[in-house]
N, C-alpha and C. Protein backbone atom coordinates (compact mmCIF):
# COMPACT_ATOMS: atom_id res chain seq x y z
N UNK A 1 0.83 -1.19 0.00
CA UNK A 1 0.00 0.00 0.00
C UNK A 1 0.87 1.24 0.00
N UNK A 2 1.41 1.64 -0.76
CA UNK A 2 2.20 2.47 -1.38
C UNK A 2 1.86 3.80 -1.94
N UNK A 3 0.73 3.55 -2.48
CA UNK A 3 0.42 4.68 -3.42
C UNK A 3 -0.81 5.81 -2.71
N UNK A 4 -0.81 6.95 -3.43
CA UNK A 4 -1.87 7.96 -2.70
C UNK A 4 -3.43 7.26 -2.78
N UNK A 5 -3.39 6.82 -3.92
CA UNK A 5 -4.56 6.59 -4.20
C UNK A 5 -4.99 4.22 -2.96
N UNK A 6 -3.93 3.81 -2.52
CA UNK A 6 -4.50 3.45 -1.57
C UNK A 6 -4.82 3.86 -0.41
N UNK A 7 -3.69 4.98 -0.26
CA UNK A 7 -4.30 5.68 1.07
C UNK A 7 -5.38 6.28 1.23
N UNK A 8 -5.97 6.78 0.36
CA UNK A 8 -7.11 7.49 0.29
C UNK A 8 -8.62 6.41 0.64
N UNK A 9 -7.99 4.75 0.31
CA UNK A 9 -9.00 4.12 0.48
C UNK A 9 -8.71 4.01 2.22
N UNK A 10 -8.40 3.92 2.48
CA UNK A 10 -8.01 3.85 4.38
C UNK A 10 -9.22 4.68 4.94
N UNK A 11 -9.68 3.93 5.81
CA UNK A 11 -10.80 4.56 6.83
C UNK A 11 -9.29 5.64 8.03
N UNK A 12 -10.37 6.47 8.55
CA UNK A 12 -10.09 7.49 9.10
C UNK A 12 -9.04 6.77 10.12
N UNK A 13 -9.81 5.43 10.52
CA UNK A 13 -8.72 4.92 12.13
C UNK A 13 -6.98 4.73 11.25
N UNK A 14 -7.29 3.59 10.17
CA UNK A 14 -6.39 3.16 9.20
C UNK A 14 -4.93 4.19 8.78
N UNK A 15 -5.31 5.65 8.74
CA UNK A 15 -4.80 6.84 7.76
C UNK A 15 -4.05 7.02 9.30
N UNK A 16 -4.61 7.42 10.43
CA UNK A 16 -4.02 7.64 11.16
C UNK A 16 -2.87 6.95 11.73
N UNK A 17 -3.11 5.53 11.98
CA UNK A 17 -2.58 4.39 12.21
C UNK A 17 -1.05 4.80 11.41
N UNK A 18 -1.49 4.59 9.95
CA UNK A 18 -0.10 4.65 8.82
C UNK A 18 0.63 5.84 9.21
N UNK A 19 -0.42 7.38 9.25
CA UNK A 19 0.62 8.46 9.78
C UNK A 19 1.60 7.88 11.26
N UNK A 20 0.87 7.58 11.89
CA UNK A 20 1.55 7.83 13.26
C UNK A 20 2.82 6.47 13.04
N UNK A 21 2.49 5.68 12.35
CA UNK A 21 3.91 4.91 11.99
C UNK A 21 4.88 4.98 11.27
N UNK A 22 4.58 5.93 9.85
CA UNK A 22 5.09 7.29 9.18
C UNK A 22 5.81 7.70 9.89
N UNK A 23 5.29 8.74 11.04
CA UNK A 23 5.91 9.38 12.16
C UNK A 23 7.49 8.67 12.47
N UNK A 24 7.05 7.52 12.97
CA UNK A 24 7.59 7.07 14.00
C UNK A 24 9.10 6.43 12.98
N UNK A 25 9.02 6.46 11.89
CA UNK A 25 9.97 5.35 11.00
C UNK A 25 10.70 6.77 10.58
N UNK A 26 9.88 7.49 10.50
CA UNK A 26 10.77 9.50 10.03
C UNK A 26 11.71 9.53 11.40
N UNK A 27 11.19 9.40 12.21
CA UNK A 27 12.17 10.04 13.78
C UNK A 27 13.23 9.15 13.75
N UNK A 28 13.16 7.61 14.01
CA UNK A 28 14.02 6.71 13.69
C UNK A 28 15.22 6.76 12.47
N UNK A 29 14.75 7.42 11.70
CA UNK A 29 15.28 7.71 10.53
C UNK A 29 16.59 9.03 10.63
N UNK A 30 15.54 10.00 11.30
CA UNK A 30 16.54 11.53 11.55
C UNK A 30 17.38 10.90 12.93
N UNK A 31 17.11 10.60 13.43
CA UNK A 31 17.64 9.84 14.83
C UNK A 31 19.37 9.69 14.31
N UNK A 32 19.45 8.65 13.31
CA UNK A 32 20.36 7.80 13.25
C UNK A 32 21.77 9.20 12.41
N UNK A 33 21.27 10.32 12.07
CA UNK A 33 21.97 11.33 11.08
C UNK A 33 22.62 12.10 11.97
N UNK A 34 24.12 12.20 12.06
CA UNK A 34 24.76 12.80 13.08
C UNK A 34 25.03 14.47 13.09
N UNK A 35 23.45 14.69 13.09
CA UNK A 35 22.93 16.40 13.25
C UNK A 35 21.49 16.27 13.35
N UNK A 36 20.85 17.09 14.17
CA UNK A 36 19.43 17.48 13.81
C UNK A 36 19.27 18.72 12.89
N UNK A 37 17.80 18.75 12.49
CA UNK A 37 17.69 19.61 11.87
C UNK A 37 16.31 20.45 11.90
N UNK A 38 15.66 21.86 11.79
CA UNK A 38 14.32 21.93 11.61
C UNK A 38 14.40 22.86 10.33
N UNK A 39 12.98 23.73 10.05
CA UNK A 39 12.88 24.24 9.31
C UNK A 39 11.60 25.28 9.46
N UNK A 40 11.94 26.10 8.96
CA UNK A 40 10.74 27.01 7.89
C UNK A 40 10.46 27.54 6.97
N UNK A 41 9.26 27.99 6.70
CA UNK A 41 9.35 28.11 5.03
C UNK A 41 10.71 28.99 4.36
N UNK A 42 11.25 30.14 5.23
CA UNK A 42 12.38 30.49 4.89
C UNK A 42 13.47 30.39 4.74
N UNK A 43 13.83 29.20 5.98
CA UNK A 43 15.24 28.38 6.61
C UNK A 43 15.59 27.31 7.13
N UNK A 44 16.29 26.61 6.78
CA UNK A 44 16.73 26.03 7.49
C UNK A 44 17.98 26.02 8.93
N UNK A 45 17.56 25.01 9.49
CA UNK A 45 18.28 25.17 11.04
C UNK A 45 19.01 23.74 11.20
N UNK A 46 20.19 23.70 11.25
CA UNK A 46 21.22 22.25 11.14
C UNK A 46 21.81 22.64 12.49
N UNK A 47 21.37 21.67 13.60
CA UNK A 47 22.30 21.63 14.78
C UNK A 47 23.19 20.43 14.54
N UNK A 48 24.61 20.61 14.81
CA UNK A 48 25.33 19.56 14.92
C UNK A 48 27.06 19.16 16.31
N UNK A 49 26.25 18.05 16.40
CA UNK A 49 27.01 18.45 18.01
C UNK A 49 28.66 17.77 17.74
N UNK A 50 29.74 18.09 18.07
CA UNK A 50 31.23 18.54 17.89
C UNK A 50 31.93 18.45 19.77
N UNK A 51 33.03 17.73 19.48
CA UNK A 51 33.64 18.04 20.53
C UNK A 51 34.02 18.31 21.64
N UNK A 52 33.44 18.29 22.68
CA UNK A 52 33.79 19.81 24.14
C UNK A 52 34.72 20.55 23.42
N UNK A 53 34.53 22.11 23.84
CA UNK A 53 36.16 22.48 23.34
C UNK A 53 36.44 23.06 22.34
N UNK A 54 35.55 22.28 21.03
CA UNK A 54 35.50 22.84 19.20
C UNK A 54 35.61 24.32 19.38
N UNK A 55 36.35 24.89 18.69
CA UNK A 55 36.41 26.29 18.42
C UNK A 55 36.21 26.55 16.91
N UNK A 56 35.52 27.80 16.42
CA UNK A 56 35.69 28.27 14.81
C UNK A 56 36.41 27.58 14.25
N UNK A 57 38.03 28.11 14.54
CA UNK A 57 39.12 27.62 13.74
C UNK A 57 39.67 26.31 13.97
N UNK A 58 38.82 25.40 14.59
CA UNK A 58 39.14 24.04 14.53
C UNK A 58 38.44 23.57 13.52
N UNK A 59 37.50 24.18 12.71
CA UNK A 59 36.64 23.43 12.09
C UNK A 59 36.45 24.10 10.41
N UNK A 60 36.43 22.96 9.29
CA UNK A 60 36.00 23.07 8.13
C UNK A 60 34.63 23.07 7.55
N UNK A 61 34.56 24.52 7.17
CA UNK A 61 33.03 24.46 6.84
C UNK A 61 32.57 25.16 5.58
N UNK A 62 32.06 24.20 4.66
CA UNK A 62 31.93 24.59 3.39
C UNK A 62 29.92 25.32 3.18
N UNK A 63 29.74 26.23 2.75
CA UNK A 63 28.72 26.50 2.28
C UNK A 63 28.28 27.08 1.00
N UNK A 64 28.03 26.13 -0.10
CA UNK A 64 27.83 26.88 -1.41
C UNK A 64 26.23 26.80 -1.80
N UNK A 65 25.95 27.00 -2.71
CA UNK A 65 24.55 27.14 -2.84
C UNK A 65 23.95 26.16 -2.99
N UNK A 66 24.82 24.68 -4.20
CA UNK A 66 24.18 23.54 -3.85
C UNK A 66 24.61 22.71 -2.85
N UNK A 67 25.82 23.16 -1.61
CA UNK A 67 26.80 21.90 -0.98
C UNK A 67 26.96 22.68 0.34
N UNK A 68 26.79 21.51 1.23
CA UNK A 68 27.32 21.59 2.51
C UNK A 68 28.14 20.30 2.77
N UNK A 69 29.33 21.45 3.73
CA UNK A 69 30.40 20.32 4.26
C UNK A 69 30.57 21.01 6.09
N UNK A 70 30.97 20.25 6.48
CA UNK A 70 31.10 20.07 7.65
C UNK A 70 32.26 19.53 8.24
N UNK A 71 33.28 19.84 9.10
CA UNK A 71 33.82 18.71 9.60
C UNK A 71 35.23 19.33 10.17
N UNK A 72 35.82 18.52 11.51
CA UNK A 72 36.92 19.18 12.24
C UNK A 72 38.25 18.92 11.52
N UNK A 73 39.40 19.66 11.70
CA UNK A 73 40.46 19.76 10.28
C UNK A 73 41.48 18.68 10.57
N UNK A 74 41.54 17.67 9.65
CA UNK A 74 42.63 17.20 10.21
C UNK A 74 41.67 15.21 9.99
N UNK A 75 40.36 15.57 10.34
CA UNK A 75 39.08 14.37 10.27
C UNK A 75 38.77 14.24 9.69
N UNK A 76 37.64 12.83 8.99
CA UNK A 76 36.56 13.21 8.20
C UNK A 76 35.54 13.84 8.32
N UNK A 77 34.78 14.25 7.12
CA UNK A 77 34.11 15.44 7.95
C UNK A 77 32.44 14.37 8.27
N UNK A 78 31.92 15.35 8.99
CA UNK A 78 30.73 15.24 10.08
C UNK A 78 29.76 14.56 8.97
N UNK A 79 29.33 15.83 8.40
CA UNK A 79 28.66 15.75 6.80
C UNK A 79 28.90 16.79 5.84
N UNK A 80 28.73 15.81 4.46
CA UNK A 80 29.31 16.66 3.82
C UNK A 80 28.31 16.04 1.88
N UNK A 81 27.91 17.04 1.43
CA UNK A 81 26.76 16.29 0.41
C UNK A 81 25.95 17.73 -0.47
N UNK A 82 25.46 17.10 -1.63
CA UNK A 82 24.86 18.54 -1.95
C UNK A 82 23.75 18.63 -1.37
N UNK A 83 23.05 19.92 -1.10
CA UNK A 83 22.07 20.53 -0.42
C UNK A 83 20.91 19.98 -1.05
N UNK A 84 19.63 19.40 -0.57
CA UNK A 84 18.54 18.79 -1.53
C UNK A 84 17.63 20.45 -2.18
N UNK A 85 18.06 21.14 -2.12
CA UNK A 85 17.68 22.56 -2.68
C UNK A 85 18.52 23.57 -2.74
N UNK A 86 18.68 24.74 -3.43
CA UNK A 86 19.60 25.81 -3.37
C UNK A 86 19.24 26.60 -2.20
N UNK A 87 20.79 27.16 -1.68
CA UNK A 87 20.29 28.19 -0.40
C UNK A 87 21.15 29.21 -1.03
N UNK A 88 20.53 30.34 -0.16
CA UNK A 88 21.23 32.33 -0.50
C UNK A 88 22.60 32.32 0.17
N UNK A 89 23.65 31.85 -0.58
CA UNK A 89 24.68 31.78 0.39
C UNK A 89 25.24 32.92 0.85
N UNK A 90 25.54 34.13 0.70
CA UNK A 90 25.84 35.33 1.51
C UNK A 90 24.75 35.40 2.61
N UNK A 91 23.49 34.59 2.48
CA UNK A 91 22.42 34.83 3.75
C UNK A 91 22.51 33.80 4.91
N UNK A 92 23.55 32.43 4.59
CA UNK A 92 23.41 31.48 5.53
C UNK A 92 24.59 31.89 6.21
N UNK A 93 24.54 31.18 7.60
CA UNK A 93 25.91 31.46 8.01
C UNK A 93 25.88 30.06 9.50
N UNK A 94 27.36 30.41 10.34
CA UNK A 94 27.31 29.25 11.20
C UNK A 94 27.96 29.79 12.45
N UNK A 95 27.94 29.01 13.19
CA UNK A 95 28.28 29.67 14.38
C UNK A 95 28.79 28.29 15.63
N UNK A 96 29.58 28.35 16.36
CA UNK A 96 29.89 27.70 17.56
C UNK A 96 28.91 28.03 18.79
N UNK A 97 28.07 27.16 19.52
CA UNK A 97 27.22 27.35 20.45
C UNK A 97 28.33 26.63 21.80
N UNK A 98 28.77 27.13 22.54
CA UNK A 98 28.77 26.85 23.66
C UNK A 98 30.06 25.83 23.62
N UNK A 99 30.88 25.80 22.65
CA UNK A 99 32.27 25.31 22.12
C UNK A 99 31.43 23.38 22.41
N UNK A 100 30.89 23.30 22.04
CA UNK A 100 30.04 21.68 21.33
C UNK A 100 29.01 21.79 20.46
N UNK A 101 28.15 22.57 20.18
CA UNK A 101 27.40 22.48 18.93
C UNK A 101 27.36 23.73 17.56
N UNK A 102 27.82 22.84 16.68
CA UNK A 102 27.49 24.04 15.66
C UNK A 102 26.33 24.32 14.75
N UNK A 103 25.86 25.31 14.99
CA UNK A 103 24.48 25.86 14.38
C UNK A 103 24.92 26.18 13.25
N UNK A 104 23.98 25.67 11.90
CA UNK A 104 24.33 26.24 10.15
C UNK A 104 22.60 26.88 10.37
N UNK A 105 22.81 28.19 9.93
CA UNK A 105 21.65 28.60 9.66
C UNK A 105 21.62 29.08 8.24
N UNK A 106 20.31 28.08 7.48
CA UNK A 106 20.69 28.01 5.89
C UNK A 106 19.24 28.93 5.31
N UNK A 107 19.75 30.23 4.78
CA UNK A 107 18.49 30.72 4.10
C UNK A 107 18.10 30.28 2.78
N UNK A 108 16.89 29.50 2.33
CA UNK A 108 16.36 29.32 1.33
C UNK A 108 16.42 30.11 0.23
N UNK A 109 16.84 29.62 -0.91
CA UNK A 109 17.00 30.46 -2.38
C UNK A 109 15.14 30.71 -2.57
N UNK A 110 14.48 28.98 -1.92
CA UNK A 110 12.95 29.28 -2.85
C UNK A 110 11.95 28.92 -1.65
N UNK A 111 11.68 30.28 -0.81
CA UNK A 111 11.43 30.36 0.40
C UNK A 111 9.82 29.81 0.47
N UNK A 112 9.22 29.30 -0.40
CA UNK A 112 7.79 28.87 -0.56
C UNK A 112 7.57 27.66 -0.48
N UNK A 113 9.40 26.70 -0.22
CA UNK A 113 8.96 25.27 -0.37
C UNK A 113 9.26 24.69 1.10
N UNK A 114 9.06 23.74 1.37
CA UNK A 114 9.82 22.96 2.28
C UNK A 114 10.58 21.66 1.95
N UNK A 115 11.53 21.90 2.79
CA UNK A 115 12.42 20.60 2.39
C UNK A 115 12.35 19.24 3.01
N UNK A 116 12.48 18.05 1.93
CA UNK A 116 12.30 16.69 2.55
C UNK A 116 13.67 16.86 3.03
N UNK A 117 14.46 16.79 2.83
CA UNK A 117 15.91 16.50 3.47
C UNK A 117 17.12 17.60 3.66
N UNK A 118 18.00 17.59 4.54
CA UNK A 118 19.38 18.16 4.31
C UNK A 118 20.29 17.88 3.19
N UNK A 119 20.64 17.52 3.33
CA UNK A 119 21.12 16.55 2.03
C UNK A 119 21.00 15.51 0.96
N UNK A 120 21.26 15.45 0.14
CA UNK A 120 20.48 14.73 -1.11
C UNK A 120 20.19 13.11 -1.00
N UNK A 121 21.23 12.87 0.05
CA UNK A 121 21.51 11.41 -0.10
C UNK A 121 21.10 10.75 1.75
N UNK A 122 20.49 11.68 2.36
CA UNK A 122 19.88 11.32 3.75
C UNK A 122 18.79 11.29 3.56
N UNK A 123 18.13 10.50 4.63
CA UNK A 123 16.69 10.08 4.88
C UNK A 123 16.02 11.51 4.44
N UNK A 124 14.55 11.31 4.10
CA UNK A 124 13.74 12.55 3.29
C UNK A 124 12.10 12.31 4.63
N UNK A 125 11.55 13.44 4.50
CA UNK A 125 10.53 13.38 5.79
C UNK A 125 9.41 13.85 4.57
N UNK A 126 8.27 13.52 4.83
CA UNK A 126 6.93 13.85 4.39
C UNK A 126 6.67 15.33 4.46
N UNK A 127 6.45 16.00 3.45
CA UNK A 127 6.58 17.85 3.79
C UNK A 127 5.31 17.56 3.28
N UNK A 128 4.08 16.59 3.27
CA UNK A 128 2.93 17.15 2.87
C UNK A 128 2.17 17.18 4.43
N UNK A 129 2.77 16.58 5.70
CA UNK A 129 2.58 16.18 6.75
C UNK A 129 3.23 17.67 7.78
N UNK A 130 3.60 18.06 6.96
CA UNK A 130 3.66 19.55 8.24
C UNK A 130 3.31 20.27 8.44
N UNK A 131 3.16 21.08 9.07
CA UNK A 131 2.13 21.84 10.11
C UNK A 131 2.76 23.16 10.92
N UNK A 132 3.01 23.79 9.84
CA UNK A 132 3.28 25.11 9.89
C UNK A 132 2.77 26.35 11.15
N UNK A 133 3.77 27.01 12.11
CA UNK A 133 3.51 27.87 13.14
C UNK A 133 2.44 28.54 12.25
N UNK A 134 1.24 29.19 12.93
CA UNK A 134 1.08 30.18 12.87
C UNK A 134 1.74 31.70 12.29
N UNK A 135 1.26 32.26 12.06
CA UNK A 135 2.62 34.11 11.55
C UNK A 135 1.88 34.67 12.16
N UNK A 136 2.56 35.74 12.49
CA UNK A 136 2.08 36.64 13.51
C UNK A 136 2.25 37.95 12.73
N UNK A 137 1.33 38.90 12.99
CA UNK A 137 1.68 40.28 12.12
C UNK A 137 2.91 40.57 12.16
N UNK A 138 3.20 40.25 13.82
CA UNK A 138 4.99 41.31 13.85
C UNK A 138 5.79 40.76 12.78
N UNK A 139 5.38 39.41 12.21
CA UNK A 139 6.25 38.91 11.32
C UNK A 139 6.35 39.22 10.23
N UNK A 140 5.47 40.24 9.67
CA UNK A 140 5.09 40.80 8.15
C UNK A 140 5.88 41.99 8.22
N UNK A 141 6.28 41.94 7.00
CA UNK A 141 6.80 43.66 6.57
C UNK A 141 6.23 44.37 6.64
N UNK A 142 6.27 45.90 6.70
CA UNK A 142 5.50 47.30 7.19
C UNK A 142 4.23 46.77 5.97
N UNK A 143 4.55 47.05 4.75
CA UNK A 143 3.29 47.08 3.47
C UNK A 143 2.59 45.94 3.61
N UNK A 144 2.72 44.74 4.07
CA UNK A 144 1.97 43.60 4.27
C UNK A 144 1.45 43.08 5.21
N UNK A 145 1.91 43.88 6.42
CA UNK A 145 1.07 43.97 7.43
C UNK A 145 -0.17 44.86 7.65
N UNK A 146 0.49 46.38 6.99
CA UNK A 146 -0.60 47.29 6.85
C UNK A 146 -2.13 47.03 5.79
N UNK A 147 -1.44 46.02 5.33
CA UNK A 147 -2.54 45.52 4.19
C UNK A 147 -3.50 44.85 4.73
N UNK A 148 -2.99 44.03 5.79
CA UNK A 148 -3.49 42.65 6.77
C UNK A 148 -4.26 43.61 7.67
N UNK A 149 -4.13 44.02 8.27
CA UNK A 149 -4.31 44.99 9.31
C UNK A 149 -5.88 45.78 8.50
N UNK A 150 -5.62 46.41 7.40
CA UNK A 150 -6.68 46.81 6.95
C UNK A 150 -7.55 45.99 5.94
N UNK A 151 -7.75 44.69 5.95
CA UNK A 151 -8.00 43.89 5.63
C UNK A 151 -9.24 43.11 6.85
N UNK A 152 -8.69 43.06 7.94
CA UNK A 152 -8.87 42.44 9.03
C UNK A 152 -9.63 43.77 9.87
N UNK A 153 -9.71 44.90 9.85
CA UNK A 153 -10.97 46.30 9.86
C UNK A 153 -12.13 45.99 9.17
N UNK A 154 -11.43 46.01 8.01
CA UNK A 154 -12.99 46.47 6.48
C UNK A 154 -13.67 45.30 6.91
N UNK A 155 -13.10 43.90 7.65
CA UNK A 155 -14.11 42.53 7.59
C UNK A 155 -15.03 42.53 9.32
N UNK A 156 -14.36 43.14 9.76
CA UNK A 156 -14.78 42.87 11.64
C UNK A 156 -15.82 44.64 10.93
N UNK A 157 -15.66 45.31 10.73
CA UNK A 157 -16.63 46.47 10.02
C UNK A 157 -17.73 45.97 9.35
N UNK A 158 -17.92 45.23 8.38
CA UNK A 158 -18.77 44.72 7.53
C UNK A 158 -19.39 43.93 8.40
N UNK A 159 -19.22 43.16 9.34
CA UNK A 159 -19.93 42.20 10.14
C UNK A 159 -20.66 43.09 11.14
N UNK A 160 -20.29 44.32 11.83
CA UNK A 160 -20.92 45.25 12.54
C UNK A 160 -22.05 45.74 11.62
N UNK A 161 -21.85 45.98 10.37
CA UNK A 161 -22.89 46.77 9.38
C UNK A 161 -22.18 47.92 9.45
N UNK A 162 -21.03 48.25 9.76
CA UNK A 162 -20.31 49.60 9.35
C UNK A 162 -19.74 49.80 8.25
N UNK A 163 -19.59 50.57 7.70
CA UNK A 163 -18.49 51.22 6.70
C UNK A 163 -17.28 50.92 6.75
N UNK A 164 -17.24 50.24 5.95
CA UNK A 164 -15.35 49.82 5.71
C UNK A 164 -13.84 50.99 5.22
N UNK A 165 -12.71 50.37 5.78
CA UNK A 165 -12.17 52.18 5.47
C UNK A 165 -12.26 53.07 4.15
N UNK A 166 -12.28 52.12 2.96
CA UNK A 166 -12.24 52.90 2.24
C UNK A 166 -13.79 53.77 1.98
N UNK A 167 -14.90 53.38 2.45
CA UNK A 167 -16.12 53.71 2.38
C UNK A 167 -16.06 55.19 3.42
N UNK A 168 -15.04 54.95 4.54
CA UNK A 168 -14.91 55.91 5.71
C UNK A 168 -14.46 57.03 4.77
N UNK A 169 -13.27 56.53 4.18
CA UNK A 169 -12.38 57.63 2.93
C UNK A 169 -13.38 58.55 2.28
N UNK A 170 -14.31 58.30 1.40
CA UNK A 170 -14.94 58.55 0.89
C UNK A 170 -15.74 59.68 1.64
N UNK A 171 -16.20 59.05 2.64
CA UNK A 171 -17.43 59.97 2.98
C UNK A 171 -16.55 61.05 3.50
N UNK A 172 -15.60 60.87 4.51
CA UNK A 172 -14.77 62.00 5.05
C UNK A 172 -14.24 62.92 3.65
N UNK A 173 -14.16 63.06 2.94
CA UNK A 173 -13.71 63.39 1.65
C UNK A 173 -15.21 64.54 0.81
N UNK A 174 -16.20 63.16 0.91
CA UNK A 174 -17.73 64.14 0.46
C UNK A 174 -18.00 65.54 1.60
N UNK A 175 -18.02 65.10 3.02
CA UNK A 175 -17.98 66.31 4.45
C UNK A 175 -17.15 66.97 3.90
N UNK A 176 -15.17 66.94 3.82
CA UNK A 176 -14.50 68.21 3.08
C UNK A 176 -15.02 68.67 2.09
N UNK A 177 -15.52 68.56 1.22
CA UNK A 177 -16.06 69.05 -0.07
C UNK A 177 -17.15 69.90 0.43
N UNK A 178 -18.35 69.48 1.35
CA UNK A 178 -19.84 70.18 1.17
C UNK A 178 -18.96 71.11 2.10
N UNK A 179 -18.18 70.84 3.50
CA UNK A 179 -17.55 72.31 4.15
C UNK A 179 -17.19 73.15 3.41
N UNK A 180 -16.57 72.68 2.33
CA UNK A 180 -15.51 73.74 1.65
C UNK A 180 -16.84 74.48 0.82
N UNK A 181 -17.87 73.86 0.11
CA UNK A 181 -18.30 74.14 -0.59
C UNK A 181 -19.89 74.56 -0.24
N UNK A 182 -20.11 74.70 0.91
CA UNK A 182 -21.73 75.15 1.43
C UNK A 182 -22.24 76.05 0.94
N UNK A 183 -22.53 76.71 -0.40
CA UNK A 183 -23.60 77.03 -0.87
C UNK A 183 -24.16 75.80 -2.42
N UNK A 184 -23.46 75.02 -2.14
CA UNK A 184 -24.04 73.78 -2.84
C UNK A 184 -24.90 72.65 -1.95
N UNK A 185 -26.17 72.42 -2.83
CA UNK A 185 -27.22 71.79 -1.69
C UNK A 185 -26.94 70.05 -2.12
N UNK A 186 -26.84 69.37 -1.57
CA UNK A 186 -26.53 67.94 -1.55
C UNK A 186 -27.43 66.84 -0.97
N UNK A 187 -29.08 67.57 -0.93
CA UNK A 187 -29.80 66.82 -0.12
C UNK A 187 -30.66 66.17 -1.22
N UNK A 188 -30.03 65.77 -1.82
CA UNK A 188 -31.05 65.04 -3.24
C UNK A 188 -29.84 64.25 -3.78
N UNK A 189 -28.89 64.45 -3.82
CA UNK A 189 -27.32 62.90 -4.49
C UNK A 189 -27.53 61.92 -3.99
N UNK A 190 -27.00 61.43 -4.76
CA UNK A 190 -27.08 59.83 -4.47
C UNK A 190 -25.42 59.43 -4.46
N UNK A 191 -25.38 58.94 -3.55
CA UNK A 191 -23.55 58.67 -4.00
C UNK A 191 -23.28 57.57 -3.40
N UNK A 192 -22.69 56.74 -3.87
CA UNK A 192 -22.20 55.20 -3.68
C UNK A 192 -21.15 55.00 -3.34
């Protein structure tokens, strides 16, 4: 039972059953890869644990757009393989945590996808099975929040039976006009 189209025949208990053993054969899987890893739609996050002691300059670390390498100088390295997607390499970078783990923080070239794997040739995880945080406004840029923001008015407005902003625009706009303009009578327009 392999294919989408048997899963789809699976009763509700069945689907779950297969996910949660899915699950369980994915963890087993990342388990055995000597780094963890997470992600979001923008980045990736490669923890990999090193040494007591590891410093920067003890360590070889390659980052190109299709390839990551890894590894202390002098060793083989940790890991080392092309990237299962392109990353922004002036945007990724790495760092020593606490002289034992090194953090690769990898920014996505194609920030809309998610990735089955770190590398091309390691275990791959189900990306139709994830379950994305929440976003939070603070997380939007000024223009796409302000959009959201007035988006999320005009609809909580419309459900009151109020005037939505741009309807507010308008009328505040018709008031400047008849102020400016009061010997014009306006009690017969119709205006939409």
């Amino acid at each position: 039972m392999d294919s989408e189209s048997d899963y789809d025949k699976l009763t509700p208990e069945q689907r779950e059953e297969r996910d949660r053993q899915d699950r369980a054969r994915e963890r087993a899987e990342q388990a055995t890869l000597p780094y963890t890893w997470s992600q979001e739609l923008g980045e990736v996050t490669v923890r990999c644990p090193v040494p007591k002691g590891t410093r920067g300059r003890d360590l070889v670390v390659v980052l190109q757009k299709k390839k990551l390498s890894l590894g202390l100088k002098g060793q083989d390295k940790i890991m080392d393989g092309e990237l299962c997607q392109e990353i922004k390499v002036d945007d990724s970078t790495w760092t020593v945590e606490d002289n034992e783990v090194v953090l690769i923080h990898l920014e996505k070239q194609n920030q809309q996808q998610w990735w089955a794997n770190v590398l091309t040739h390691h275990p791959k995880i189900d990306t139709t099975k994830i379950q994305p945080e929440n976003s939070k406004l603070s997380d939007l840029d000024g223009e796409t929040r302000g959009m959201v923001e007035k988006m999320m008015f005009d609809n909580q407005q419309k459900q009151m039976g109020k005037p939505t902003s741009d309807e507010l625009k308008k009328m505040d706009a018709l008031k400047k006009f008849q102020a400016a303009h009061p010997e014009l009578d306006f009690s017969k327009a119709k205006i939409s």
